[in-house]
C-alpha atoms as a PDB file:
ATOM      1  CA  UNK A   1       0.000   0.000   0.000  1.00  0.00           C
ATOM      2  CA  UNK A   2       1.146   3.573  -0.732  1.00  0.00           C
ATOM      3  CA  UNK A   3       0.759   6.265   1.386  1.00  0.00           C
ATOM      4  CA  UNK A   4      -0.655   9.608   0.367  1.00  0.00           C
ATOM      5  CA  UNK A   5       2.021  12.439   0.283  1.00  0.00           C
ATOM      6  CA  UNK A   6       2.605  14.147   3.003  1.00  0.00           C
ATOM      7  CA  UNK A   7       0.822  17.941   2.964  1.00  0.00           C
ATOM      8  CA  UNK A   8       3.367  20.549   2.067  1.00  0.00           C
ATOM      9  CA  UNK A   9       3.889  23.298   4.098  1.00  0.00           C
ATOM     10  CA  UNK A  10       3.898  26.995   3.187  1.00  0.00           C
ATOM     11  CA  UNK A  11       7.278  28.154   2.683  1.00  0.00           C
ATOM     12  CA  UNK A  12       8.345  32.140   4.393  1.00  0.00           C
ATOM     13  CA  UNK A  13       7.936  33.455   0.921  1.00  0.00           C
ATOM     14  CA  UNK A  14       4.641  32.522   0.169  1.00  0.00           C
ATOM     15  CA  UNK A  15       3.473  33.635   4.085  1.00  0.00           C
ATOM     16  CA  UNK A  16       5.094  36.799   3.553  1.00  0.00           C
ATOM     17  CA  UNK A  17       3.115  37.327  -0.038  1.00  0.00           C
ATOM     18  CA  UNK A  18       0.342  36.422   2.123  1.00  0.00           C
ATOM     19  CA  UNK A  19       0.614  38.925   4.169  1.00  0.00           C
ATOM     20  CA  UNK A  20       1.149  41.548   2.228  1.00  0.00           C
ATOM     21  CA  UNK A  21      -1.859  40.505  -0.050  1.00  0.00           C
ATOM     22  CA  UNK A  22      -3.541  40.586   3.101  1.00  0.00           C
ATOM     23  CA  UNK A  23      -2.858  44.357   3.992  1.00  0.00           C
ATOM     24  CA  UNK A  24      -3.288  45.592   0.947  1.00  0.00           C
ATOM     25  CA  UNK A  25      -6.866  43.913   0.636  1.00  0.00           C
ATOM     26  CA  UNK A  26      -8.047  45.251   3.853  1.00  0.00           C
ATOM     27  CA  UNK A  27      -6.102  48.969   3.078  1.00  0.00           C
ATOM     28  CA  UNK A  28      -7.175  49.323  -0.690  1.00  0.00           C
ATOM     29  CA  UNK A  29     -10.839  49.841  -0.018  1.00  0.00           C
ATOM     30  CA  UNK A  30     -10.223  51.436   3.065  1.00  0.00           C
ATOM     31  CA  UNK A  31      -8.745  54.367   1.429  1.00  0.00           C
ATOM     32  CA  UNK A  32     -11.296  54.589  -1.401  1.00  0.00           C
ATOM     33  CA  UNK A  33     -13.448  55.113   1.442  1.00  0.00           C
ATOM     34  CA  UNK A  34     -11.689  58.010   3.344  1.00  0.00           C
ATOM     35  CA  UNK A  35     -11.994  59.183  -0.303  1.00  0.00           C
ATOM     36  CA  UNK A  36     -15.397  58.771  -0.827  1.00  0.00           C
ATOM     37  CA  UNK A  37     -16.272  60.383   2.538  1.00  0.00           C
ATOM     38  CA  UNK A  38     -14.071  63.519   1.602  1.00  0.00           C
ATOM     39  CA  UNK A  39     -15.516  64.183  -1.494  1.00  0.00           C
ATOM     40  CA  UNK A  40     -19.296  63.440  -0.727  1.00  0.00           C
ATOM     41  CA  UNK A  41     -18.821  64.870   2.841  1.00  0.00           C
ATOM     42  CA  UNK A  42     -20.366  61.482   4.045  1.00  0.00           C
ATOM     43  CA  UNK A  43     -18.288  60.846   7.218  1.00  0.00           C
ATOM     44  CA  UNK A  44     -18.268  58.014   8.387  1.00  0.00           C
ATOM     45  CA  UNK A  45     -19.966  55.966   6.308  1.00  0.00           C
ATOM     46  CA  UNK A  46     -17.289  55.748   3.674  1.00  0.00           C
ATOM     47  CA  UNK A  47     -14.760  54.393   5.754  1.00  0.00           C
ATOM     48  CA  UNK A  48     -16.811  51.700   7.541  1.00  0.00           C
ATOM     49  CA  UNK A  49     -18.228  50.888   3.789  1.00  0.00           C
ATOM     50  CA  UNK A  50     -14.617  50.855   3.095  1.00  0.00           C
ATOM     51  CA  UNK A  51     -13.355  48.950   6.098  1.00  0.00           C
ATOM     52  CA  UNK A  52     -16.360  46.067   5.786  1.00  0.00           C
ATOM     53  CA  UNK A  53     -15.164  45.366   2.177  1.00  0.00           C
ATOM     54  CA  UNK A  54     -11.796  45.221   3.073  1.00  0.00           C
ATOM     55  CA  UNK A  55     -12.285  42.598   5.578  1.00  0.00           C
ATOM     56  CA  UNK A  56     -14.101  40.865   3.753  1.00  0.00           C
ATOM     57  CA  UNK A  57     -11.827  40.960   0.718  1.00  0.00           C
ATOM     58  CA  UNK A  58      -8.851  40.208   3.493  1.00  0.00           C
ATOM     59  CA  UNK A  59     -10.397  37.022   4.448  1.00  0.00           C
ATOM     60  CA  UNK A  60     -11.056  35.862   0.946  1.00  0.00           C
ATOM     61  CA  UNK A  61      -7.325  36.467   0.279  1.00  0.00           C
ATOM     62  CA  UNK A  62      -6.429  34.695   2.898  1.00  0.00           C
ATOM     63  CA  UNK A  63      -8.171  31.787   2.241  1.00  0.00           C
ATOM     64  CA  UNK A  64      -7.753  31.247  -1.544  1.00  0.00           C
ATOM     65  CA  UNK A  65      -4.203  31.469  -0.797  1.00  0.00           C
ATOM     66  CA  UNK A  66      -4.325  28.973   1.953  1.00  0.00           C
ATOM     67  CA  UNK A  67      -6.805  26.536   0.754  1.00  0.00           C
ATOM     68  CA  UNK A  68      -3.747  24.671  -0.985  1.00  0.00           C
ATOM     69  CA  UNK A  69      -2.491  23.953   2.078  1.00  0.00           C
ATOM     70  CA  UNK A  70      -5.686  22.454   4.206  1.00  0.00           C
END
């Protein structure tokens, strides 16, 4: 019987372009927002708008990245 290969793990590089994927996700929207709220005067609503999608956009990063892995 053969044995499945073992899972391989994520090397530095790949966390680190994880990471920075990551932070640019969440920091992208998050500045269209301030954006938003400076030219439509909508305070705060921009940047929570803003900060919401880049959460969510974040997570999904994250995860399509790490799904290899799991």
């Amino acid at each position: 019987m053969s044995s499945a290969p073992a899972p391989r793990k994520p090397t530095g590089a790949e966390l680190a372009g994880m990471g920075v994927s990551s932070a640019v996700a969440l920091i992208v929207p998050l500045l269209i927002g301030v954006a938003v709220d400076h030219f439509l005067k909508t305070s705060p609503f921009g940047v929570l708008i803003g900060l919401l999608v880049g959460i969510t956009a974040s997570c999904y990063s994250v995860f399509a990245q790490f799904r290899r892995y799991i």
